[in-house]
Protein backbone atom coordinates (compact mmCIF):
# COMPACT_ATOMS: atom_id res chain seq x y z
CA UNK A 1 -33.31 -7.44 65.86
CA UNK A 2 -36.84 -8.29 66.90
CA UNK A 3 -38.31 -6.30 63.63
CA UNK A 4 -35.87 -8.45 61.59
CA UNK A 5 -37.21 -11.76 63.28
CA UNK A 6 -40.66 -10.94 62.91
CA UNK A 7 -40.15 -9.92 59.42
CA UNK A 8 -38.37 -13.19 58.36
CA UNK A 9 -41.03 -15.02 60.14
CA UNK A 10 -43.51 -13.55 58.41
CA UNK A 11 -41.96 -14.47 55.02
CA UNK A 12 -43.90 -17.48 53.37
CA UNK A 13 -40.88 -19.14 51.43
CA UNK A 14 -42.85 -21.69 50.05
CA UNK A 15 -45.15 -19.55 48.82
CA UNK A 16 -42.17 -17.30 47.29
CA UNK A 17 -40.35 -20.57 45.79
CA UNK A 18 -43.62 -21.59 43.80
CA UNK A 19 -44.51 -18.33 42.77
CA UNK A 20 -41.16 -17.78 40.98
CA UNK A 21 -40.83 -20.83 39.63
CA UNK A 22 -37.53 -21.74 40.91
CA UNK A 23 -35.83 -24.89 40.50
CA UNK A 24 -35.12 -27.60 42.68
CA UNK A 25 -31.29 -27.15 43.20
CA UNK A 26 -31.85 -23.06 43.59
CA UNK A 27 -34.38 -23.91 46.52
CA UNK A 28 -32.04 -26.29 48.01
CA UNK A 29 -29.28 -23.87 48.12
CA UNK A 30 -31.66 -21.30 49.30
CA UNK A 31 -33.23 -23.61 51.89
CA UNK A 32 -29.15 -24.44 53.19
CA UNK A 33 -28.10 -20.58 53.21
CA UNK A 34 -31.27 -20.01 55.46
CA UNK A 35 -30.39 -23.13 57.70
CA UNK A 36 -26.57 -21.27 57.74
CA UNK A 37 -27.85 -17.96 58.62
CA UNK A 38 -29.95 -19.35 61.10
CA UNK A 39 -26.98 -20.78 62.99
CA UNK A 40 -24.71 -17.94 62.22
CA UNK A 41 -27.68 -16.05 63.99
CA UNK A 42 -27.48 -18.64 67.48
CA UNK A 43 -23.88 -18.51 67.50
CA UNK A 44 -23.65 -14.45 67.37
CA UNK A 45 -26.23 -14.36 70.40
CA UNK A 46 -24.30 -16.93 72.13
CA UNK A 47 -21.28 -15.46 72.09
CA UNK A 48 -22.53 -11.74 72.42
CA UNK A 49 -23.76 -13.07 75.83
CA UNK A 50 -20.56 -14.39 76.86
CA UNK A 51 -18.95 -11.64 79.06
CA UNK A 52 -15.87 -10.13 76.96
CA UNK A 53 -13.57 -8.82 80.12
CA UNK A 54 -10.77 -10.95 81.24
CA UNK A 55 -10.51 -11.90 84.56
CA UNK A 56 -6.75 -11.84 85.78
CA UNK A 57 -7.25 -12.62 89.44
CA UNK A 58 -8.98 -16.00 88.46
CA UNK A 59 -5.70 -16.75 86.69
CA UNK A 60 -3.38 -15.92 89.28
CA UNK A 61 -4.95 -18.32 91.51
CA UNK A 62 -4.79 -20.79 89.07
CA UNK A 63 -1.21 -20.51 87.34
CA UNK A 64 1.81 -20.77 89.70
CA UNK A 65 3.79 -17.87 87.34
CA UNK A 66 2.47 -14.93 88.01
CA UNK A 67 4.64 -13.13 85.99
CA UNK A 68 2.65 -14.11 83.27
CA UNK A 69 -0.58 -12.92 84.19
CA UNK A 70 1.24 -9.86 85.07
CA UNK A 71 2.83 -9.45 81.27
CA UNK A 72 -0.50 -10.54 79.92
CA UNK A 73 -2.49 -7.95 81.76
CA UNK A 74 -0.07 -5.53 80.89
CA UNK A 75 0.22 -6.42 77.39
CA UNK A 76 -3.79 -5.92 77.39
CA UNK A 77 -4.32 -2.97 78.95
CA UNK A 78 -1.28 -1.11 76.72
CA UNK A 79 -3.19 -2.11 73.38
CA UNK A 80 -4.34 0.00 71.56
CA UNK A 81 -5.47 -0.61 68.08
CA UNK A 82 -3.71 0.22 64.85
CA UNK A 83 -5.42 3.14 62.80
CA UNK A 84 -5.08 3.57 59.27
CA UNK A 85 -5.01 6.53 57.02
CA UNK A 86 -7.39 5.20 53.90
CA UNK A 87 -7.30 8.77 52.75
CA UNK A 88 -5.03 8.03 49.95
CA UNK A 89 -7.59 4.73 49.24
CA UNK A 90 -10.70 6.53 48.97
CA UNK A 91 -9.42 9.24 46.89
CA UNK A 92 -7.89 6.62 44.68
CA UNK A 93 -11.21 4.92 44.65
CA UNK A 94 -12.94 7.98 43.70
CA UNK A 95 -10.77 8.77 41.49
CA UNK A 96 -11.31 5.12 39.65
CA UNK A 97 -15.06 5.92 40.04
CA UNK A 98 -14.87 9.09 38.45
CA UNK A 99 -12.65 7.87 35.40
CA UNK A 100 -15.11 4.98 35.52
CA UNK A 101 -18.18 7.09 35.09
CA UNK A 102 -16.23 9.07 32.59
CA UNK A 103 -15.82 6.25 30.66
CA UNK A 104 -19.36 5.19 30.66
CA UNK A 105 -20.46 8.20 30.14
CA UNK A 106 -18.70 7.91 26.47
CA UNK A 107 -19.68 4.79 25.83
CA UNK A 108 -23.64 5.65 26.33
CA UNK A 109 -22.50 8.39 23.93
CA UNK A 110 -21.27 6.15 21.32
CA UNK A 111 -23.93 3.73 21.68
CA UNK A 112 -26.41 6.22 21.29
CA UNK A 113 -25.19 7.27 17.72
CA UNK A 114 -24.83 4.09 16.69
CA UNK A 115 -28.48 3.04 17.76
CA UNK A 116 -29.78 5.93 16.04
CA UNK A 117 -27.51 4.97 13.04
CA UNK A 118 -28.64 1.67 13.58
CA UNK A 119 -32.58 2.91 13.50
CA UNK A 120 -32.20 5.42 10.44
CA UNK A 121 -30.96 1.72 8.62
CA UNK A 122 -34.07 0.14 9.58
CA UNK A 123 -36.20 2.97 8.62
CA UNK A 124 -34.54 2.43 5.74
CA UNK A 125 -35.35 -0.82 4.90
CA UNK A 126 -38.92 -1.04 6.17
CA UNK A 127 -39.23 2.04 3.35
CA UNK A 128 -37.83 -0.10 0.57
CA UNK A 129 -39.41 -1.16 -2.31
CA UNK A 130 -39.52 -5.10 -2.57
CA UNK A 131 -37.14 -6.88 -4.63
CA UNK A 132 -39.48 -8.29 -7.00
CA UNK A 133 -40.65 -5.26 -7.68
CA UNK A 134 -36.88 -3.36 -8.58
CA UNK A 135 -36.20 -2.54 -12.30
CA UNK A 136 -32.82 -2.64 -13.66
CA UNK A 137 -33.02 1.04 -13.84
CA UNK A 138 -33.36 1.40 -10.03
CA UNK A 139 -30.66 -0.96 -9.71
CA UNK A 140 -28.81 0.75 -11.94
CA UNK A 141 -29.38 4.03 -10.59
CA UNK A 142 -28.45 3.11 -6.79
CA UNK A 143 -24.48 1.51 -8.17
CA UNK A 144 -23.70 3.51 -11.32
CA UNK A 145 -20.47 1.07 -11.07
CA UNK A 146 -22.65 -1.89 -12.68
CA UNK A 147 -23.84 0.24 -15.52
CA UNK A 148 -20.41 1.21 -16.63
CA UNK A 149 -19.45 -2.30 -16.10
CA UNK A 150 -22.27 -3.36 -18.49
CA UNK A 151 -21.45 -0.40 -20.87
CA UNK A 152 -17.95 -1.53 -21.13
CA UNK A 153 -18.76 -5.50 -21.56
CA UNK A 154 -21.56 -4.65 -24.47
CA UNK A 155 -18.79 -2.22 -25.83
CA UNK A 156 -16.21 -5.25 -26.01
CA UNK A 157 -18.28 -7.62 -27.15
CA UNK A 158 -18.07 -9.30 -23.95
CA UNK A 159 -20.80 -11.09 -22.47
CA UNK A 160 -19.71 -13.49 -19.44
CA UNK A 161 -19.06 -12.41 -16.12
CA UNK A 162 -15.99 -12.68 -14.56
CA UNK A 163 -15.50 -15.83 -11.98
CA UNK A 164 -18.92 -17.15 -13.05
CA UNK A 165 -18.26 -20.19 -14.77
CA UNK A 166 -15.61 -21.33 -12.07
CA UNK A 167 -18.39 -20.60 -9.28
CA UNK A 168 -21.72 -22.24 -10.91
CA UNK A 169 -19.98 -23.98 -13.58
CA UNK A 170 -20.17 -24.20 -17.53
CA UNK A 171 -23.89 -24.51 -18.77
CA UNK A 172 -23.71 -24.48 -22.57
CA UNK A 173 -23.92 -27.67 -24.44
CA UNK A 174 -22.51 -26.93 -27.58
């Protein structure tokens, strides 16, 4: 307890609240959960002080039924406390934990692949040609389905695209 005093005594706060840069309602909610810890700190050595036995003689002088004190005194010395099994709990939490980890464990997997799917793309890219500098050939070559779409307009006689007039419009004059 002393260690912990000196320690928080030896804390510069207002050196820590400049150097991080914090703003003004963070330090004043930082500046009321020290003043609150402070007296949560008095009020736990005040009452830790206090003597915790019950003194039953005092109270049969006081109070004319004695019975009372009798029952109470009884009543506190019988007590005992109620213990729990949390067995079942922690193996239920562990259990969660382990399905939990489990679970995680997949994901990284996943995530993994995809990043590296995700980094073979950018390679990918970053290796490309420029676009001013394609040919229709290239094109061409990387969707065969335009070519044969070409192929078949120039074989039909064909030569507007489908949906481009209603897009951009009608541009001959004539």
């Amino acid at each position: 307890m002393a260690t912990q005093k000196a320690a928080s005594a030896a804390v510069d706060f207002a050196r820590i609240y400049s150097s991080l840069g914090l703003g003004k309602e963070t330090i004043a909610s930082l500046q009321a959960f020290r003043k609150r810890h402070g007296d949560a700190q008095r009020l736990n050595a005040q009452y830790a002080s206090q003597p915790t036995t019950v003194d039953f003689a005092h109270y049969r002088t006081i109070l004319k039924n004695k019975a009372i004190v009798d029952e109470a005194e009884k009543l506190l010395k019988d007590f005992k406390p109620v213990t729990y099994d949390v067995n079942a709990q922690v193996k239920a939490i562990e259990a969660f934990e382990t399905k939990a980890v489990a679970k995680a464990q997949e994901t990284e997997a996943k995530i993994d692949v995809e990043l590296k799917e995700l980094q073979a793309t950018l390679a990918n890219i970053e290796d490309a040609r420029p676009f001013d500098e394609l040919t229709t050939e290239d094109v061409g070559r990387a969707h065969p389905r335009i070519v044969e779409a070409v192929e078949t307009m120039l074989k039909k006689g064909k030569w507007t695209v489908p949906g481009y007039k209603e897009k951009f419009g009608d541009l001959n004059l004539m």
